[in-house]
N, C-alpha and C. Protein backbone atom coordinates (compact mmCIF):
# COMPACT_ATOMS: atom_id res chain seq x y z
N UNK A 1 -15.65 -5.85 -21.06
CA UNK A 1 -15.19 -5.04 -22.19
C UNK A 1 -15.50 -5.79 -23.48
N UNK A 2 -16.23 -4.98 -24.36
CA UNK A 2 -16.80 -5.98 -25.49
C UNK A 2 -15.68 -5.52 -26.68
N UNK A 3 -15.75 -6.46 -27.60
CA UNK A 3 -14.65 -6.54 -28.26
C UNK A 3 -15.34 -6.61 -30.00
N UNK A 4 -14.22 -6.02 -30.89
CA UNK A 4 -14.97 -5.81 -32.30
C UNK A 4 -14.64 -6.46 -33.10
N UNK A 5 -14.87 -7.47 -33.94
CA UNK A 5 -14.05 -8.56 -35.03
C UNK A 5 -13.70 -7.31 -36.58
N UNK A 6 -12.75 -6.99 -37.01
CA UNK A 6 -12.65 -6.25 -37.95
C UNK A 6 -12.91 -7.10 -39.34
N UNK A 7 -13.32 -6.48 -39.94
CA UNK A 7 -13.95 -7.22 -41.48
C UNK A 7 -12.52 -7.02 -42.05
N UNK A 8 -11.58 -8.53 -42.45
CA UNK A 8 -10.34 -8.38 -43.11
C UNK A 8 -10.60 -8.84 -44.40
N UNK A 9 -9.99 -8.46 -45.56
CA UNK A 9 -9.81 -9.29 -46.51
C UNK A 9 -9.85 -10.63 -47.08
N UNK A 10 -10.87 -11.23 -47.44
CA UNK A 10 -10.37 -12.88 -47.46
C UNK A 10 -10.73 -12.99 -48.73
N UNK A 11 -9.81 -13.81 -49.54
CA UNK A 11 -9.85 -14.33 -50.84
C UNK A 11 -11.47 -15.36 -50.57
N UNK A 12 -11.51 -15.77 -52.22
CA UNK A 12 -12.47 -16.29 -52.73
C UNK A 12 -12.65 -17.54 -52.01
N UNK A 13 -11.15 -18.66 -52.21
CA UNK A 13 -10.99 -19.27 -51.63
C UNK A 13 -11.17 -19.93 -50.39
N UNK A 14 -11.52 -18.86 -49.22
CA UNK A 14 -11.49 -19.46 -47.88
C UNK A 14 -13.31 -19.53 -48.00
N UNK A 15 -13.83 -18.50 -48.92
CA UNK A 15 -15.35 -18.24 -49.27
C UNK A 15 -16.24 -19.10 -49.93
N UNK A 16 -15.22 -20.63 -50.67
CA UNK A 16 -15.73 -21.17 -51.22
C UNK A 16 -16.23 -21.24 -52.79
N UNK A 17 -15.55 -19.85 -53.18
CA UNK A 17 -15.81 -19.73 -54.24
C UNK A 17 -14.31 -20.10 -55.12
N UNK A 18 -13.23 -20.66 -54.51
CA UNK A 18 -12.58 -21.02 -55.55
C UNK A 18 -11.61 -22.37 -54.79
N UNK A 19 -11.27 -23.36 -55.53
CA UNK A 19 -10.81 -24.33 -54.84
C UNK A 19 -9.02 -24.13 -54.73
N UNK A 20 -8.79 -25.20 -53.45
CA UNK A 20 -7.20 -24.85 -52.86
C UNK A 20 -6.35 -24.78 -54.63
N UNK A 21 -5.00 -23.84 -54.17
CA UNK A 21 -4.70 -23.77 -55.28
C UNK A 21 -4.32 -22.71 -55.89
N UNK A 22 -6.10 -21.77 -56.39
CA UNK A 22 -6.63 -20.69 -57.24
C UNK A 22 -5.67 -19.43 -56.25
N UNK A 23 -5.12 -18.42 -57.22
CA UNK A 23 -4.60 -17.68 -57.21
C UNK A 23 -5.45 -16.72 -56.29
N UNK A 24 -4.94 -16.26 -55.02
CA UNK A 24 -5.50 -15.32 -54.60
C UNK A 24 -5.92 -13.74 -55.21
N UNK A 25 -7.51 -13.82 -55.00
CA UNK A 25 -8.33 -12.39 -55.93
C UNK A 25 -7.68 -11.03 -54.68
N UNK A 26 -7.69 -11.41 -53.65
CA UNK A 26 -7.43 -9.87 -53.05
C UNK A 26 -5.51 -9.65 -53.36
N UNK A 27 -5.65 -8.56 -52.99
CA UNK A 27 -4.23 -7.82 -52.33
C UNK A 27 -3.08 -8.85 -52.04
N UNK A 28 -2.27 -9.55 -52.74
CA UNK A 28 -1.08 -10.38 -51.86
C UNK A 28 -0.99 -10.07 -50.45
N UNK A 29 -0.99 -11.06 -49.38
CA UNK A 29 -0.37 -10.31 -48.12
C UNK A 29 -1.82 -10.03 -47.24
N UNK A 30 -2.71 -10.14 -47.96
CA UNK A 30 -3.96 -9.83 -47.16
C UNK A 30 -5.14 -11.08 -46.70
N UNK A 31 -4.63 -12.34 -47.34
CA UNK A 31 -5.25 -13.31 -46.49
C UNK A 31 -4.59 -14.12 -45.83
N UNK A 32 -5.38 -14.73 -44.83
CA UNK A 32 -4.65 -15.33 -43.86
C UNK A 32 -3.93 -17.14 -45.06
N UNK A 33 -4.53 -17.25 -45.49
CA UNK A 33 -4.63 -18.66 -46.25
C UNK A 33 -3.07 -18.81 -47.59
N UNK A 34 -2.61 -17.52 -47.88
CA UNK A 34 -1.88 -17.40 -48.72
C UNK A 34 -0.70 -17.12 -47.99
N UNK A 35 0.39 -18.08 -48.27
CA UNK A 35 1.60 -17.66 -47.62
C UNK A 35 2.08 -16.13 -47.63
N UNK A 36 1.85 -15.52 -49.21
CA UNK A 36 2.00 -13.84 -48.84
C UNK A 36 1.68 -13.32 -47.30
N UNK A 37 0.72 -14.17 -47.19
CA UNK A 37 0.53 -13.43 -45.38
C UNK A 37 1.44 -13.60 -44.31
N UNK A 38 1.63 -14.83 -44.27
CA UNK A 38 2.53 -15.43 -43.76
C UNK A 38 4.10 -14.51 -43.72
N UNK A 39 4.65 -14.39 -44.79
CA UNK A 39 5.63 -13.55 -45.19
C UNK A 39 5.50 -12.52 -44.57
N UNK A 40 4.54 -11.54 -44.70
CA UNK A 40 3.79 -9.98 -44.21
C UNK A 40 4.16 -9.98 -42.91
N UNK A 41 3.50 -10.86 -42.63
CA UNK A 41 3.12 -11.14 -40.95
C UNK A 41 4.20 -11.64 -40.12
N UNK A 42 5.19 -12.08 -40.72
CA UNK A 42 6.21 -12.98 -40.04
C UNK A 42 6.09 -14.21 -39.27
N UNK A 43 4.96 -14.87 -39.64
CA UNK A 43 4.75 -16.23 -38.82
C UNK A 43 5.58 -16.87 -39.26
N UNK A 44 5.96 -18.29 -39.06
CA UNK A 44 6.76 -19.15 -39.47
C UNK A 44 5.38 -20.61 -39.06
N UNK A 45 5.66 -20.81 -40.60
CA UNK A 45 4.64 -21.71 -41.20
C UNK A 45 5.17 -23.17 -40.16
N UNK A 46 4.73 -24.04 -39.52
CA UNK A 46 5.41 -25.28 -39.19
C UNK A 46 5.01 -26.70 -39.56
N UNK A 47 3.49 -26.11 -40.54
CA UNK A 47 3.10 -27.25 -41.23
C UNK A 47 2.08 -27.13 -41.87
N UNK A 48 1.80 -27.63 -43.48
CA UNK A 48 0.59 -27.05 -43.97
C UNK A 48 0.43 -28.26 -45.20
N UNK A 49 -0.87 -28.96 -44.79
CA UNK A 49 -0.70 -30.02 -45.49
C UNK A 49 -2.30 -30.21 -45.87
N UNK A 50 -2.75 -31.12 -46.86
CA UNK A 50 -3.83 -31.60 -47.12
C UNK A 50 -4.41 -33.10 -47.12
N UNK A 51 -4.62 -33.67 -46.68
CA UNK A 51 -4.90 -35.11 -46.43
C UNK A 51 -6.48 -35.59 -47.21
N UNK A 52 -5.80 -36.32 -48.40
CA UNK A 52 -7.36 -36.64 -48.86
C UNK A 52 -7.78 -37.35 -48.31
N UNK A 53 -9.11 -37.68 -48.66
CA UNK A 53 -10.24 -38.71 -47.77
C UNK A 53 -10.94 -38.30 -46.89
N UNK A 54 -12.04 -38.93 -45.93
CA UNK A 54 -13.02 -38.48 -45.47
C UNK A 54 -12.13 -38.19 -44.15
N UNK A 55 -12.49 -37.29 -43.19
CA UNK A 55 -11.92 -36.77 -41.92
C UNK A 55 -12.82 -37.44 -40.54
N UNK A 56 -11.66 -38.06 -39.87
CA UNK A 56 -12.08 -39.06 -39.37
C UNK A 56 -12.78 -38.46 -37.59
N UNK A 57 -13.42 -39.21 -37.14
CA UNK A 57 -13.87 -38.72 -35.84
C UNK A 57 -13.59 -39.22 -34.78
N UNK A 58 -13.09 -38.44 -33.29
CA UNK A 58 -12.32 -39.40 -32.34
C UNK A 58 -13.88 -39.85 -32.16
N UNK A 59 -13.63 -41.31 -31.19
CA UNK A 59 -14.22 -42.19 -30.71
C UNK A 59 -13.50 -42.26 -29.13
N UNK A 60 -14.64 -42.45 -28.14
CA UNK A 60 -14.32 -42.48 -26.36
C UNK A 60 -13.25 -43.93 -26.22
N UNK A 61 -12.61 -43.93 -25.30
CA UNK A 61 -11.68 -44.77 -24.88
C UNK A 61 -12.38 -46.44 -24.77
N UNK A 62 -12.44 -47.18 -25.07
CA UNK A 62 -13.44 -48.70 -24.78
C UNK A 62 -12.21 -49.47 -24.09
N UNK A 63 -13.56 -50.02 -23.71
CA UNK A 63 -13.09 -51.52 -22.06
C UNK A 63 -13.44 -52.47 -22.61
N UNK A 64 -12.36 -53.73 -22.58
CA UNK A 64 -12.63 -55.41 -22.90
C UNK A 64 -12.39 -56.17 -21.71
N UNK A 65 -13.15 -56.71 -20.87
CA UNK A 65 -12.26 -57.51 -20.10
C UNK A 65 -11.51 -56.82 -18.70
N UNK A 66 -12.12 -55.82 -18.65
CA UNK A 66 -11.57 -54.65 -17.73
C UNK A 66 -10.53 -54.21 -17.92
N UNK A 67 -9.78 -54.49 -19.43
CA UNK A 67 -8.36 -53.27 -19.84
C UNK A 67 -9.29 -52.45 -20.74
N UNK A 68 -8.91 -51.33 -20.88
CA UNK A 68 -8.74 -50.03 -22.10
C UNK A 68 -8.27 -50.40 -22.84
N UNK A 69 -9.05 -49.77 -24.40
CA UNK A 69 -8.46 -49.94 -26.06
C UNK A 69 -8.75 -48.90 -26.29
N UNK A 70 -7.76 -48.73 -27.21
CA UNK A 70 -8.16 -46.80 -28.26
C UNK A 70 -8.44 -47.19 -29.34
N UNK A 71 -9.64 -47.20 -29.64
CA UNK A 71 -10.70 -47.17 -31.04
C UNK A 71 -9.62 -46.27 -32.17
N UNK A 72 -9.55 -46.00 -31.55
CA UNK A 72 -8.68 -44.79 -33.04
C UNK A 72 -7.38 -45.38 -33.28
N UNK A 73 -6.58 -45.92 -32.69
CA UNK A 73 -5.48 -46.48 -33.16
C UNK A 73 -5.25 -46.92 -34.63
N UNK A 74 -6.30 -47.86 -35.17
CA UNK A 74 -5.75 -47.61 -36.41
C UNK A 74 -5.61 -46.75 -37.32
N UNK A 75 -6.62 -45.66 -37.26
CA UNK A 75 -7.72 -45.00 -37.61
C UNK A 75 -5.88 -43.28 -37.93
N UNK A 76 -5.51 -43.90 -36.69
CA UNK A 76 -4.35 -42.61 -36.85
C UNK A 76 -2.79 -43.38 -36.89
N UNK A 77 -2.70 -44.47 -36.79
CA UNK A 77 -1.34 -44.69 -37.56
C UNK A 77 -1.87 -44.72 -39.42
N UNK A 78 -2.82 -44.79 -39.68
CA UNK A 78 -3.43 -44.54 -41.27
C UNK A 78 -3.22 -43.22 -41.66
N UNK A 79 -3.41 -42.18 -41.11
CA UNK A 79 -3.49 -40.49 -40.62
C UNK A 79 -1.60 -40.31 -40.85
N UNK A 80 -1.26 -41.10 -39.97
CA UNK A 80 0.04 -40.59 -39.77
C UNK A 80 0.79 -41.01 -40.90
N UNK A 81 0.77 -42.08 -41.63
CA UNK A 81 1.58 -42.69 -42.56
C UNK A 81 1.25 -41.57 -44.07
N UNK A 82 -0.01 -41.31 -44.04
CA UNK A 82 -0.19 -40.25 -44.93
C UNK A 82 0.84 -39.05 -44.82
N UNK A 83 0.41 -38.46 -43.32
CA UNK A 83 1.37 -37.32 -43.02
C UNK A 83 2.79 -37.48 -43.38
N UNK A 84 3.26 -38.71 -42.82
CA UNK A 84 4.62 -38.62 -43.75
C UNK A 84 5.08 -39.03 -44.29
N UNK A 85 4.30 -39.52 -45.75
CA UNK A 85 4.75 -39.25 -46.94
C UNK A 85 4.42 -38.21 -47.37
N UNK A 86 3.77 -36.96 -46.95
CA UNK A 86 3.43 -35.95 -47.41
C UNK A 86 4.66 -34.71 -47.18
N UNK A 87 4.85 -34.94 -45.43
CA UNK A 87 5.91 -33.87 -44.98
C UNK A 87 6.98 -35.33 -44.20
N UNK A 88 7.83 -35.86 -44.67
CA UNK A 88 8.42 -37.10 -43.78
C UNK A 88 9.63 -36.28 -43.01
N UNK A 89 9.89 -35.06 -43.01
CA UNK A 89 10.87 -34.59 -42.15
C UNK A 89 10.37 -33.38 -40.99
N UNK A 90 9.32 -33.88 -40.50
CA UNK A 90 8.76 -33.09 -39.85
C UNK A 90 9.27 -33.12 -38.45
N UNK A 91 9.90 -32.59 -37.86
CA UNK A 91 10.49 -32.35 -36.31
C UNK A 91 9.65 -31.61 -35.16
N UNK A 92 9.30 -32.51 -33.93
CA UNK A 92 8.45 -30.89 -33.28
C UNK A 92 9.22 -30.46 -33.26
N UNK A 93 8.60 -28.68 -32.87
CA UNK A 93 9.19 -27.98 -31.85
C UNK A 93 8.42 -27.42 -30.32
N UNK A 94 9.49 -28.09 -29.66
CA UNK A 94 8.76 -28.36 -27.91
C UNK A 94 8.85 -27.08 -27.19
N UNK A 95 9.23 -25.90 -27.90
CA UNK A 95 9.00 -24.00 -27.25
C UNK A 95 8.05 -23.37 -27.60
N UNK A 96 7.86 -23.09 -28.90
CA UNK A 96 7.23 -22.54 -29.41
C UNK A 96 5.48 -22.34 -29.10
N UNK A 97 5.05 -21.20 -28.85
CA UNK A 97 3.06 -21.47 -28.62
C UNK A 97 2.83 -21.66 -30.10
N UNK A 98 1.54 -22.16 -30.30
CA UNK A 98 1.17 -22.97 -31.34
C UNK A 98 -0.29 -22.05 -31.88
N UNK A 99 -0.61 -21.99 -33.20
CA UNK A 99 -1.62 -21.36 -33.80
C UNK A 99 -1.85 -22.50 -34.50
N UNK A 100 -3.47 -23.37 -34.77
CA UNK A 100 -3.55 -24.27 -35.49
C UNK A 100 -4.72 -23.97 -36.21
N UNK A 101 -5.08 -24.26 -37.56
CA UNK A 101 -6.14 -24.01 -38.33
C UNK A 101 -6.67 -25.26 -39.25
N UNK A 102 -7.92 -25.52 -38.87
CA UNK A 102 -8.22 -26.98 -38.94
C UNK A 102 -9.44 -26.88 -40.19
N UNK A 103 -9.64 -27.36 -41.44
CA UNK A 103 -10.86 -27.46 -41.91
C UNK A 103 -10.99 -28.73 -42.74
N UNK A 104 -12.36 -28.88 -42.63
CA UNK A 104 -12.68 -30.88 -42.91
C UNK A 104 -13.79 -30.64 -44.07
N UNK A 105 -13.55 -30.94 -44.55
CA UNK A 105 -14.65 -31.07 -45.95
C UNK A 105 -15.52 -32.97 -45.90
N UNK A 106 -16.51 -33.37 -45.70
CA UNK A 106 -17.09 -34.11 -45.31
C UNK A 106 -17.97 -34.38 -46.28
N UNK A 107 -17.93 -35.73 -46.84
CA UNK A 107 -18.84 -35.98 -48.06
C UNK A 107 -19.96 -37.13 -47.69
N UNK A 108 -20.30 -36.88 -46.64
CA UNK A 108 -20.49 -38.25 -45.77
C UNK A 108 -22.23 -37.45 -45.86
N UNK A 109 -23.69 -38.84 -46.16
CA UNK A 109 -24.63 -38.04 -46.67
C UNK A 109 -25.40 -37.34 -45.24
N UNK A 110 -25.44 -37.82 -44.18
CA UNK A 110 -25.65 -37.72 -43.20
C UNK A 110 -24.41 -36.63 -42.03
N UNK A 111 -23.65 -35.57 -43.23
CA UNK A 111 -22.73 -34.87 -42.07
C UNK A 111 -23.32 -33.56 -41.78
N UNK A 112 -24.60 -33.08 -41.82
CA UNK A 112 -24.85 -32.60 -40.93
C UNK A 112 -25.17 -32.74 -39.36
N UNK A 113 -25.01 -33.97 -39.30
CA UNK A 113 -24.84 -34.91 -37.56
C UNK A 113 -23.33 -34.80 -37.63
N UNK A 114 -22.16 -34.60 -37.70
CA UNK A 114 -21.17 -34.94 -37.48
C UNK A 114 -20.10 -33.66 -36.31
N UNK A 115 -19.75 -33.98 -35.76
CA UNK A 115 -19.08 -32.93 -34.36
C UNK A 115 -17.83 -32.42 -34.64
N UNK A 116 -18.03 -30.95 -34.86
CA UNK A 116 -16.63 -30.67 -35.33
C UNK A 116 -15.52 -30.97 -34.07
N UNK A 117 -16.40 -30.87 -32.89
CA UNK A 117 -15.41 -31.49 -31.64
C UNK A 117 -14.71 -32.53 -31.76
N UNK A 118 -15.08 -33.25 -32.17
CA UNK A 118 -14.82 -34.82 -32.34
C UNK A 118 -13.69 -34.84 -33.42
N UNK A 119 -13.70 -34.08 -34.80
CA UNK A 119 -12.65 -34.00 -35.11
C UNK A 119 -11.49 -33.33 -35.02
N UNK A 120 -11.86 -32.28 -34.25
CA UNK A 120 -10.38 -31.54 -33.51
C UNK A 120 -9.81 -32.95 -32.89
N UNK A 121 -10.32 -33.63 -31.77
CA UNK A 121 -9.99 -34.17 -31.09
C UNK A 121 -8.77 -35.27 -31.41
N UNK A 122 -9.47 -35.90 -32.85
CA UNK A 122 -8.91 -37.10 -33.22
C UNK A 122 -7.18 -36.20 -33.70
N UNK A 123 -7.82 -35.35 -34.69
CA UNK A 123 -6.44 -34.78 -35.75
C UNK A 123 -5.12 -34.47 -34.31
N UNK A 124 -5.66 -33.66 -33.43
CA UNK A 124 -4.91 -33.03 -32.33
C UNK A 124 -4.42 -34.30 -31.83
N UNK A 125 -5.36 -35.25 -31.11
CA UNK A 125 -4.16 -35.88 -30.68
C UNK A 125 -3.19 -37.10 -31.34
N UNK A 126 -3.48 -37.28 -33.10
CA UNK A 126 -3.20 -37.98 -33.51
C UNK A 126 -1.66 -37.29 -33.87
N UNK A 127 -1.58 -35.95 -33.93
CA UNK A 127 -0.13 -34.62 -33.98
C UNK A 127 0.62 -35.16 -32.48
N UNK A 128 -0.18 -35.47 -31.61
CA UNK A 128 0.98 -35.25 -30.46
C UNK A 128 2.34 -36.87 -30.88
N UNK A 129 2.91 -36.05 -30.66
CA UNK A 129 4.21 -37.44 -30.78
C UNK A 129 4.15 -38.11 -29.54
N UNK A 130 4.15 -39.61 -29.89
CA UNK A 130 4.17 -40.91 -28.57
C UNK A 130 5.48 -40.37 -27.67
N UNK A 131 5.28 -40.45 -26.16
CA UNK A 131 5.93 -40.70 -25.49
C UNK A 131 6.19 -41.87 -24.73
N UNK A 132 7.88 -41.96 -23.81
CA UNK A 132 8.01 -43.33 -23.30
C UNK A 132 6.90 -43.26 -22.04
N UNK A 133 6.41 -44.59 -22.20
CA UNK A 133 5.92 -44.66 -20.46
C UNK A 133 6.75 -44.62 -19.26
N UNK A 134 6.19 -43.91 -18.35
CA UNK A 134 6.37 -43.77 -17.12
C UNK A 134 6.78 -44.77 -16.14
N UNK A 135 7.34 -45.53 -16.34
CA UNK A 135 7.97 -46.67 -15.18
C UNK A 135 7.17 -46.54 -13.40
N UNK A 136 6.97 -47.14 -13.05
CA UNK A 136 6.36 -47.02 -11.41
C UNK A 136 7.85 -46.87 -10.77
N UNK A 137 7.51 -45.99 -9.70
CA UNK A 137 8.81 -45.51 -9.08
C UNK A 137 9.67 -44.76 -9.92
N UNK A 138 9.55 -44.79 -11.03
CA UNK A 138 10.78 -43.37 -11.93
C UNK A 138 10.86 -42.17 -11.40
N UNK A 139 11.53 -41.93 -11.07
CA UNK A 139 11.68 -40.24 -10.42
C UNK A 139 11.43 -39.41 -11.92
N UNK A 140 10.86 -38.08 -11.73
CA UNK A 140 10.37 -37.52 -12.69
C UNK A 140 11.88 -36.93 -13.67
N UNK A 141 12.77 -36.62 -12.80
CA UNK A 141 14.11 -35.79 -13.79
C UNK A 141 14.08 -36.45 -15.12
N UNK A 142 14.18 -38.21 -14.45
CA UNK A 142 14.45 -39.36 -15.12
C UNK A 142 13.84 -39.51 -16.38
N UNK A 143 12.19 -39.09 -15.73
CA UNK A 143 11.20 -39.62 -16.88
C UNK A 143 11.45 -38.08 -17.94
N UNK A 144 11.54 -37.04 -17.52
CA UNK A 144 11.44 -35.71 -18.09
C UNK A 144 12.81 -36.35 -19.29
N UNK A 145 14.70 -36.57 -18.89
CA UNK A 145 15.17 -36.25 -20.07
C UNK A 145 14.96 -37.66 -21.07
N UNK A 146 13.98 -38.81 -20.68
CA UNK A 146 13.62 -39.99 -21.53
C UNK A 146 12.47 -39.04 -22.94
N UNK A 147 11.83 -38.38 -22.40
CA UNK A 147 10.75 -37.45 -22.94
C UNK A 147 11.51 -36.43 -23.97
N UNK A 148 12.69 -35.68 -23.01
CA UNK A 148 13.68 -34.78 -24.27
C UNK A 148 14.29 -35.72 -25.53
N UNK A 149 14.79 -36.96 -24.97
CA UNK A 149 15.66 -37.34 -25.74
C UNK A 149 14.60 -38.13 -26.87
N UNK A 150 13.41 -38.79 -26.40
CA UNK A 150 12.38 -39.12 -27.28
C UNK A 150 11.71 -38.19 -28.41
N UNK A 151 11.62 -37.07 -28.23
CA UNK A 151 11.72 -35.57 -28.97
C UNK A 151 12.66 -35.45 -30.34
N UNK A 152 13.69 -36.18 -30.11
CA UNK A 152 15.01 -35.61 -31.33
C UNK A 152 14.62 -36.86 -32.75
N UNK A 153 14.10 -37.67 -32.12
CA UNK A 153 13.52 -38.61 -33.38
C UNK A 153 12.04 -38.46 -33.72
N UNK A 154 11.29 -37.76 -32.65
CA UNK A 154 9.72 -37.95 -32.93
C UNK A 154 9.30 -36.71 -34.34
N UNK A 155 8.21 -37.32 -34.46
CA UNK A 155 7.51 -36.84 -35.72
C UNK A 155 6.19 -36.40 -35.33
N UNK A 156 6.03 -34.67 -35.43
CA UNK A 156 4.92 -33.74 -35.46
C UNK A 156 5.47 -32.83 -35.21
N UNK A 157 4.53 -31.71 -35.43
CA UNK A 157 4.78 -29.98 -34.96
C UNK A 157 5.21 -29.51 -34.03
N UNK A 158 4.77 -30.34 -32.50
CA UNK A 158 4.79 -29.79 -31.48
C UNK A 158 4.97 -30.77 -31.07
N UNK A 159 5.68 -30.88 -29.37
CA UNK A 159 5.78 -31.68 -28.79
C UNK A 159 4.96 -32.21 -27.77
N UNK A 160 3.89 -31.29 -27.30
CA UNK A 160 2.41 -31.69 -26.83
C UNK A 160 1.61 -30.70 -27.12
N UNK A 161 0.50 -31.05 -27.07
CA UNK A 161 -0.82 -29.90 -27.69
C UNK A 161 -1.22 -28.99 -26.66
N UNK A 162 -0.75 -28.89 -25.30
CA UNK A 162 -0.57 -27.78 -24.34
C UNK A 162 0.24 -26.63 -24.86
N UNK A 163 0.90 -26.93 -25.91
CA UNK A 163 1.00 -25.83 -26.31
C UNK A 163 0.48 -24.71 -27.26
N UNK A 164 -0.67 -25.36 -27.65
CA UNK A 164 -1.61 -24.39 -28.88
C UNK A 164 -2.06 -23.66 -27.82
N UNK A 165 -2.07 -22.40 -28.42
CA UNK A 165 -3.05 -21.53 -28.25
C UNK A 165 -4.32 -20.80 -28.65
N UNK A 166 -3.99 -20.96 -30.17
CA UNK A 166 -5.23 -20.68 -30.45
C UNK A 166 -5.53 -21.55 -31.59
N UNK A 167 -6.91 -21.91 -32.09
CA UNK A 167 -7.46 -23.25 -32.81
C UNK A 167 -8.47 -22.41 -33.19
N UNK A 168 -8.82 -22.78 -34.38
CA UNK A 168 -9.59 -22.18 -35.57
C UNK A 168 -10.03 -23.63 -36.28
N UNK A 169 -11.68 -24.28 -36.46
CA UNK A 169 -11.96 -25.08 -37.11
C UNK A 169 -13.41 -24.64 -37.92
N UNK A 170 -13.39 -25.37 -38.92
CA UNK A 170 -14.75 -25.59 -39.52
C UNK A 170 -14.97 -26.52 -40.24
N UNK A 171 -15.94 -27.14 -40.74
CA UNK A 171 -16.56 -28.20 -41.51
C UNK A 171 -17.04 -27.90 -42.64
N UNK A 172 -17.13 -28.03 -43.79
CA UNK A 172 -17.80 -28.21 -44.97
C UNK A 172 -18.51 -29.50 -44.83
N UNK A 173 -19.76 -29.06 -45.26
CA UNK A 173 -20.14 -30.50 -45.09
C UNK A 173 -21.20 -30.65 -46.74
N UNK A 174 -21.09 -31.64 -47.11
CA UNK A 174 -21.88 -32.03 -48.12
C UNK A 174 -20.82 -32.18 -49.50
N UNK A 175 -19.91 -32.12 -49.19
CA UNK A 175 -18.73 -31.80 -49.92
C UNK A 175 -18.59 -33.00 -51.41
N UNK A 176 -17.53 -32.85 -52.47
CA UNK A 176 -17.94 -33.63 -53.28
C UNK A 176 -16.43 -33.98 -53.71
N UNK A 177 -15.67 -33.36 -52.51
CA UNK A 177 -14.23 -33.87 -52.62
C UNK A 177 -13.37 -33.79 -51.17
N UNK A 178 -13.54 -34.88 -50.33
CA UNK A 178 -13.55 -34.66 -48.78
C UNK A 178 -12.15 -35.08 -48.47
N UNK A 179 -11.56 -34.11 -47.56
CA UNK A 179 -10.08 -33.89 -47.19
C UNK A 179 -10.08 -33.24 -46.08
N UNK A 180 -8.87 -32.99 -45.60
CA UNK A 180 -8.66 -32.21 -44.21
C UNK A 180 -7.48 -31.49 -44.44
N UNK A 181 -7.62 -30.38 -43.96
CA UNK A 181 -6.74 -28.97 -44.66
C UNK A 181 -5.80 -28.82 -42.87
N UNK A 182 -4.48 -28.96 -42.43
CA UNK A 182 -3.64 -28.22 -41.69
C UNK A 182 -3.06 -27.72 -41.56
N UNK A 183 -3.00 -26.37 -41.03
CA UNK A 183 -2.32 -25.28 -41.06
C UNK A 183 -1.58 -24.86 -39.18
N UNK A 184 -0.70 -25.75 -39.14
CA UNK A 184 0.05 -25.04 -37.84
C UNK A 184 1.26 -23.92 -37.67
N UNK A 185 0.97 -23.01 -37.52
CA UNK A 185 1.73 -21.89 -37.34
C UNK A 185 2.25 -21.59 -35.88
N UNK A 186 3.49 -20.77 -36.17
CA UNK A 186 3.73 -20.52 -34.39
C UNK A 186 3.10 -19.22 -34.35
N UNK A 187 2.56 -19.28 -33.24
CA UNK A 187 1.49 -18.07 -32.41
C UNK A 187 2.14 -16.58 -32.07
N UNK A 188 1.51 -15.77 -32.37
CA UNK A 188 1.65 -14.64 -32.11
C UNK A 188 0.68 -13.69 -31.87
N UNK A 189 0.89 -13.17 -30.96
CA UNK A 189 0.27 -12.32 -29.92
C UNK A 189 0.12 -10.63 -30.70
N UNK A 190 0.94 -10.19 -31.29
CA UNK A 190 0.74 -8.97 -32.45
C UNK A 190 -0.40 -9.23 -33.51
N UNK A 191 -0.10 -10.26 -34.13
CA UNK A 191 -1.38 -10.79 -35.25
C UNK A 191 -2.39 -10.80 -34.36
N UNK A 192 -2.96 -11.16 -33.45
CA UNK A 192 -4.21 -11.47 -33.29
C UNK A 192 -4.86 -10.03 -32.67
N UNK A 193 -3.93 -9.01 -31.96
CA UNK A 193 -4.34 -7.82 -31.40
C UNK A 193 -4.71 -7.03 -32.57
N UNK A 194 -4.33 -7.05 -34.47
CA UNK A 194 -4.59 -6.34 -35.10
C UNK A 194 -5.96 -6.91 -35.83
N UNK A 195 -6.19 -8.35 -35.13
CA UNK A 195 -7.61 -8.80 -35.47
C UNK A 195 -8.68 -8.02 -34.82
N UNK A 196 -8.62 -8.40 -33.37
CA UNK A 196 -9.23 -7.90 -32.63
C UNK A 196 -8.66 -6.38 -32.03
N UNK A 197 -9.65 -5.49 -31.57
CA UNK A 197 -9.77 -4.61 -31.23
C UNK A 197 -10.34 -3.82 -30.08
N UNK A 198 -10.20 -3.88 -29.01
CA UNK A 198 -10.91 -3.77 -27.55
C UNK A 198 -11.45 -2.29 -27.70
């Protein structure tokens, strides 16, 4: 069954023709990017932030010595310390399905080589909040309410990224003011049926 993308409204803004900010040119309520929509629509916004600087790219897991290191470690407690001073009371929430909207503006001279995969990857799992490790022999109940109760102090949207459902990214690239734009919303299943159309 083939399916029809409907031509919606989008301000200047998402078009490039006007920077974050500029007063939306269409209809209040008619782009996705302007909280008016938001309002319209009844999503409930759970995080919407801008992070200057260049947008960083995950890197594969590396071996020293036959242990594992995560290349990105610094790379996202840097990420995170931004995030909160930006939003510092940010709580997941561990029910909710997740709508996330990702865009990277890249000033880097060589970013037409650069993987927008690679930066989902890093931003997403740099959002998931640390959990305790798993003890050998822990019975799972055990490890499960260490995980709830680790939840009531942790910091991000969600409490693991199994819960997005739907992800929306793009890149600007050549850019002459490079940042990373996040928009996590909780998901809804009405909005997206009046996108699409079977």
């Amino acid at each position: 069954m083939s399916t029809a993308l409907i031509n919606k409204k989008v301000c200047r803004k998402l078009q490039g023709g006007a920077e974050q900010g500029n007063t939306c040119l269409q209809t209040p309520g008619t782009c996705e990017s302007c909280p008016e929509w938001h309002a319209a629509t009844r999503t409930r916004v759970l995080l919407h932030v801008t992070i200057p600087g260049h947008p960083v790219s995950w890197e594969r897991v590396g071996w020293s010595q036959g242990k594992s290191f995560d290349p990105n470690r610094a790379a996202k407690t840097a990420f995170l310390w931004q995030l909160k001073a930006a939003v510092p009371n940010l709580r997941p929430d561990c029910q909710s399905r997740m709508s996330v909207r990702l865009e990277f503006w890249s000033a880097k001279t060589d970013a037409w080589n650069e993987d927008v995969d690679n930066f989902c990857k890093f931003y997403l799992d740099a959002l998931n909040p640390e959990k305790p490790r798993k003890r050998r022999g822990q019975k799972a109940w055990e490890y499960d309410r260490l995980v709830a109760e680790s939840m009531k102090t942790a910091f991000g949207p969600w409490g693991d990224d199994r819960q997005i459902d739907e992800l929306y990214a793009r890149v600007h690239r050549s850019s002459l003011n490079p940042r990373v734009e996040i928009l996590v919303t909780e998901f809804s299943q009405t909005i997206t049926e009046t996108i699409y159309v079977k």
